[in-house]
C-alpha atoms as a PDB file:
ATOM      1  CA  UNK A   1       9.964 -12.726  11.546  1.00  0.00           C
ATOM      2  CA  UNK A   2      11.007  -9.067  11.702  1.00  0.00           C
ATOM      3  CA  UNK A   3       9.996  -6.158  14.517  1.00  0.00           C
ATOM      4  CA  UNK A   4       8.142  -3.251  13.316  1.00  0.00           C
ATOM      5  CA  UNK A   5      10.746  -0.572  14.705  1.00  0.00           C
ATOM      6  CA  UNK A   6       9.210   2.781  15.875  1.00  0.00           C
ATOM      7  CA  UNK A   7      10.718   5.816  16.617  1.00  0.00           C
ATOM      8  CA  UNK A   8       9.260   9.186  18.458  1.00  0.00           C
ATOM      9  CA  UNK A   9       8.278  12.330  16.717  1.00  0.00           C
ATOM     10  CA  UNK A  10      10.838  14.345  18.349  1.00  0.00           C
ATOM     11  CA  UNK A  11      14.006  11.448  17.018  1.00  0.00           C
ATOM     12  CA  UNK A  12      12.713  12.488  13.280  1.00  0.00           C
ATOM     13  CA  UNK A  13      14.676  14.933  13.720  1.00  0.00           C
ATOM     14  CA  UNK A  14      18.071  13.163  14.202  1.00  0.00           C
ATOM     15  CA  UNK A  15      17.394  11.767  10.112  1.00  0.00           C
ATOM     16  CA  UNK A  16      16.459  15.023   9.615  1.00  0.00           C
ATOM     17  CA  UNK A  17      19.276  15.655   6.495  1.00  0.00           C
ATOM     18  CA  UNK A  18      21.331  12.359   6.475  1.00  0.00           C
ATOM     19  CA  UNK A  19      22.504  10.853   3.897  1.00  0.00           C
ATOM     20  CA  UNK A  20      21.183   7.086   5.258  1.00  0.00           C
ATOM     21  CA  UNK A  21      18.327   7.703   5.870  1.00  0.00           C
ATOM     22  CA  UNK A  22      14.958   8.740   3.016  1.00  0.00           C
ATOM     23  CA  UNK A  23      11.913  10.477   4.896  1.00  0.00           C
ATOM     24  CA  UNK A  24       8.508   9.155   3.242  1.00  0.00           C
ATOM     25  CA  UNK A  25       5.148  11.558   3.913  1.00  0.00           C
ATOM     26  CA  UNK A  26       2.716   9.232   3.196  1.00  0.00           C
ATOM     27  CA  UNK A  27       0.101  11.803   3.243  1.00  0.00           C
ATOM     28  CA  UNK A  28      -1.949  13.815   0.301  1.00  0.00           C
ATOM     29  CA  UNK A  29      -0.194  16.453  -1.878  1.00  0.00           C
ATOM     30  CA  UNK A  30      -2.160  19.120  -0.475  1.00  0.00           C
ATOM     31  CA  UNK A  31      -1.478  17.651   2.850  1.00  0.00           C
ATOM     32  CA  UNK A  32       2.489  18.018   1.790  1.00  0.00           C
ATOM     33  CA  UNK A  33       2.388  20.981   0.177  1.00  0.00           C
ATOM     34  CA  UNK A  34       0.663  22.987   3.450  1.00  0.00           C
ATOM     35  CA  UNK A  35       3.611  21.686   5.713  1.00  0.00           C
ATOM     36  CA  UNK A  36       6.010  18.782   5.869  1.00  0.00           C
ATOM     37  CA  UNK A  37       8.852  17.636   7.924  1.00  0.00           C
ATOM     38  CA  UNK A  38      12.305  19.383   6.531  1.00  0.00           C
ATOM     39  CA  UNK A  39      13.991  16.868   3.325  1.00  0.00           C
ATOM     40  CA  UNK A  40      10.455  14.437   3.560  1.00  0.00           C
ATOM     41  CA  UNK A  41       9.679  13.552   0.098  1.00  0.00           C
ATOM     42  CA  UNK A  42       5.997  13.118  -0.753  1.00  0.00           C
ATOM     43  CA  UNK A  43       4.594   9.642  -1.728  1.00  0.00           C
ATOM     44  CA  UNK A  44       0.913   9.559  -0.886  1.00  0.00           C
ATOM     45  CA  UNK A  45      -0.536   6.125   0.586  1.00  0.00           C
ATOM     46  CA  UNK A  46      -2.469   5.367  -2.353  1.00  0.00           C
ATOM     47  CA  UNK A  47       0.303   5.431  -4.947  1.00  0.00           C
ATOM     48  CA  UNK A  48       2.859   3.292  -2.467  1.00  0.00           C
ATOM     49  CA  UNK A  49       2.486   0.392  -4.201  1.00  0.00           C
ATOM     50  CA  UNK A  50       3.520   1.657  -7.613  1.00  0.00           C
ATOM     51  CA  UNK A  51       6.909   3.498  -5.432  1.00  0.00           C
ATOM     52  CA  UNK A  52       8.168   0.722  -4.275  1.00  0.00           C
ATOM     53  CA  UNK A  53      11.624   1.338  -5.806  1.00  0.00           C
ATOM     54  CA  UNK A  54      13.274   2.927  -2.775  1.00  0.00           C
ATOM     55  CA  UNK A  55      17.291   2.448  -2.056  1.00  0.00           C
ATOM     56  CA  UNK A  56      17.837  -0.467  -0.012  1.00  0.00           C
ATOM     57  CA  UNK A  57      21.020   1.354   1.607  1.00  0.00           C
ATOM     58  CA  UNK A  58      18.671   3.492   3.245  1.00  0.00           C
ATOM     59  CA  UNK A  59      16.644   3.409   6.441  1.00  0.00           C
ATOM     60  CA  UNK A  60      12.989   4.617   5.532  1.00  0.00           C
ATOM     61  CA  UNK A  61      11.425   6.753   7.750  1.00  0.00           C
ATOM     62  CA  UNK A  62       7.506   6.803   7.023  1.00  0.00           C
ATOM     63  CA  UNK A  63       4.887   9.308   8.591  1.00  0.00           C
ATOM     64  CA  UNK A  64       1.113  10.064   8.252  1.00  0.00           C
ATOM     65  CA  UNK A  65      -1.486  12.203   9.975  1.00  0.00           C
ATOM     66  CA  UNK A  66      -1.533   9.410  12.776  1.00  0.00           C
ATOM     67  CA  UNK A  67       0.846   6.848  12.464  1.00  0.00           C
ATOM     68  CA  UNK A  68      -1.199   3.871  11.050  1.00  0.00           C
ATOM     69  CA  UNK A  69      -0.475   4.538   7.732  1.00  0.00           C
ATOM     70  CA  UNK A  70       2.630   4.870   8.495  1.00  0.00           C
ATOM     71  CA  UNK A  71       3.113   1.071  10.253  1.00  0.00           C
ATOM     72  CA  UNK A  72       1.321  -0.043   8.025  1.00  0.00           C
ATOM     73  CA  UNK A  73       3.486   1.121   5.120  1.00  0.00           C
ATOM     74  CA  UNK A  74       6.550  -0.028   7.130  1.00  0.00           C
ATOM     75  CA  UNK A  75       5.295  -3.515   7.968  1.00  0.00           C
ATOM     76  CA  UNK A  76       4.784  -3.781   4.228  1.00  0.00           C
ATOM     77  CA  UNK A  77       8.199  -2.710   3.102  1.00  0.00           C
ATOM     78  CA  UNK A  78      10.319  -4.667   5.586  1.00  0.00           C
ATOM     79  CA  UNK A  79       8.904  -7.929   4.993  1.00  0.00           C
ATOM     80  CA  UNK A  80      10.505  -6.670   1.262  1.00  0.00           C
ATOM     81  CA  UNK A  81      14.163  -6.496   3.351  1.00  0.00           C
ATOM     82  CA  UNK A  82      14.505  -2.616   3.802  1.00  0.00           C
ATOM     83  CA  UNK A  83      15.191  -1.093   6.840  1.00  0.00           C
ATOM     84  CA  UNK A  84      12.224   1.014   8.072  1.00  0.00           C
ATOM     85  CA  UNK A  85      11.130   3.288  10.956  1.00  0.00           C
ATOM     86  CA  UNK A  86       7.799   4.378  11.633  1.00  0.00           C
ATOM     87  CA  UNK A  87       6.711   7.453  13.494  1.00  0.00           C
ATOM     88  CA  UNK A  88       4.484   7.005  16.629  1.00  0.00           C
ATOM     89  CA  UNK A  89       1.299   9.632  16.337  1.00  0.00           C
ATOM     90  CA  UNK A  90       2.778  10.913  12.430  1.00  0.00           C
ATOM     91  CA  UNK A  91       3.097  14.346  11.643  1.00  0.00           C
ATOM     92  CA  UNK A  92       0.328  15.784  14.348  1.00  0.00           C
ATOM     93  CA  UNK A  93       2.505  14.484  16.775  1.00  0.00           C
ATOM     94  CA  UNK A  94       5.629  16.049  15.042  1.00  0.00           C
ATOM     95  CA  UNK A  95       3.858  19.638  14.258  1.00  0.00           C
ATOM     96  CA  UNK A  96       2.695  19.371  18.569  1.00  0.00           C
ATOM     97  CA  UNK A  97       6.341  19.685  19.463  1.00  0.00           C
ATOM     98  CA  UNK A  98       7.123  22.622  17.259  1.00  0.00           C
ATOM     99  CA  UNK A  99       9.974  21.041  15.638  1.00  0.00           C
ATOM    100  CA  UNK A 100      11.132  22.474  11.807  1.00  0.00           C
ATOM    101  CA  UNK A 101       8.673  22.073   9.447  1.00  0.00           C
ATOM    102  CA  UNK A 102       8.784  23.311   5.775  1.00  0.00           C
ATOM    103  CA  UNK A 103       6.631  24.468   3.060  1.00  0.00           C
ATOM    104  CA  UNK A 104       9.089  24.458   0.427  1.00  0.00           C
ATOM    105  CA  UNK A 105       8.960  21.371  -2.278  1.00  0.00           C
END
């Protein structure tokens, strides 16, 4: 049995630009494309399933709106054997602290 690790909307920050670490937005394009957390790649909910080709020498870090999405989608892949971190309250948690968000691709 594994334990769903969480982490804070303010820690995204801290994977924020590694190198270990791939940050999933689980959300809609247009979601995405109106803001995003800095280096998140977008890989809506609905199309997760046909993704599931991530590095395994990576942590994945997976947001939503909310967050259950998100532990959902990180339930999912660790019972595959990745490493994965979901964030408590998603990205409207993340966008309430100010912290850097992007509109760029």
């Amino acid at each position: 049995m594994f334990q769903l690790e969480t982490i804070s909307a303010k820690m995204l920050d801290y994977y924020v630009g590694r190198s270990d670490a791939l940050i999933i937005d689980l959300r809609d394009r247009e979601a995405y494309e109106s803001g995003h957390v800095r280096t998140a790649v977008n890989v809506p909910y609905a199309e997760l399933e046909e993704k599931m080709d991530f590095p395994k020498a990576k942590t994945l870090i997976f947001y939503c709106d909310r967050g259950g999405a998100s532990m959902a989608a990180a339930r999912q892949l660790a019972r595959m054997g990745y490493r994965t971190r979901s964030v408590i309250g998603g990205f409207e948690a993340y966008r309430g602290r100010n912290l850097v968000i992007s509109r760029e691709p």
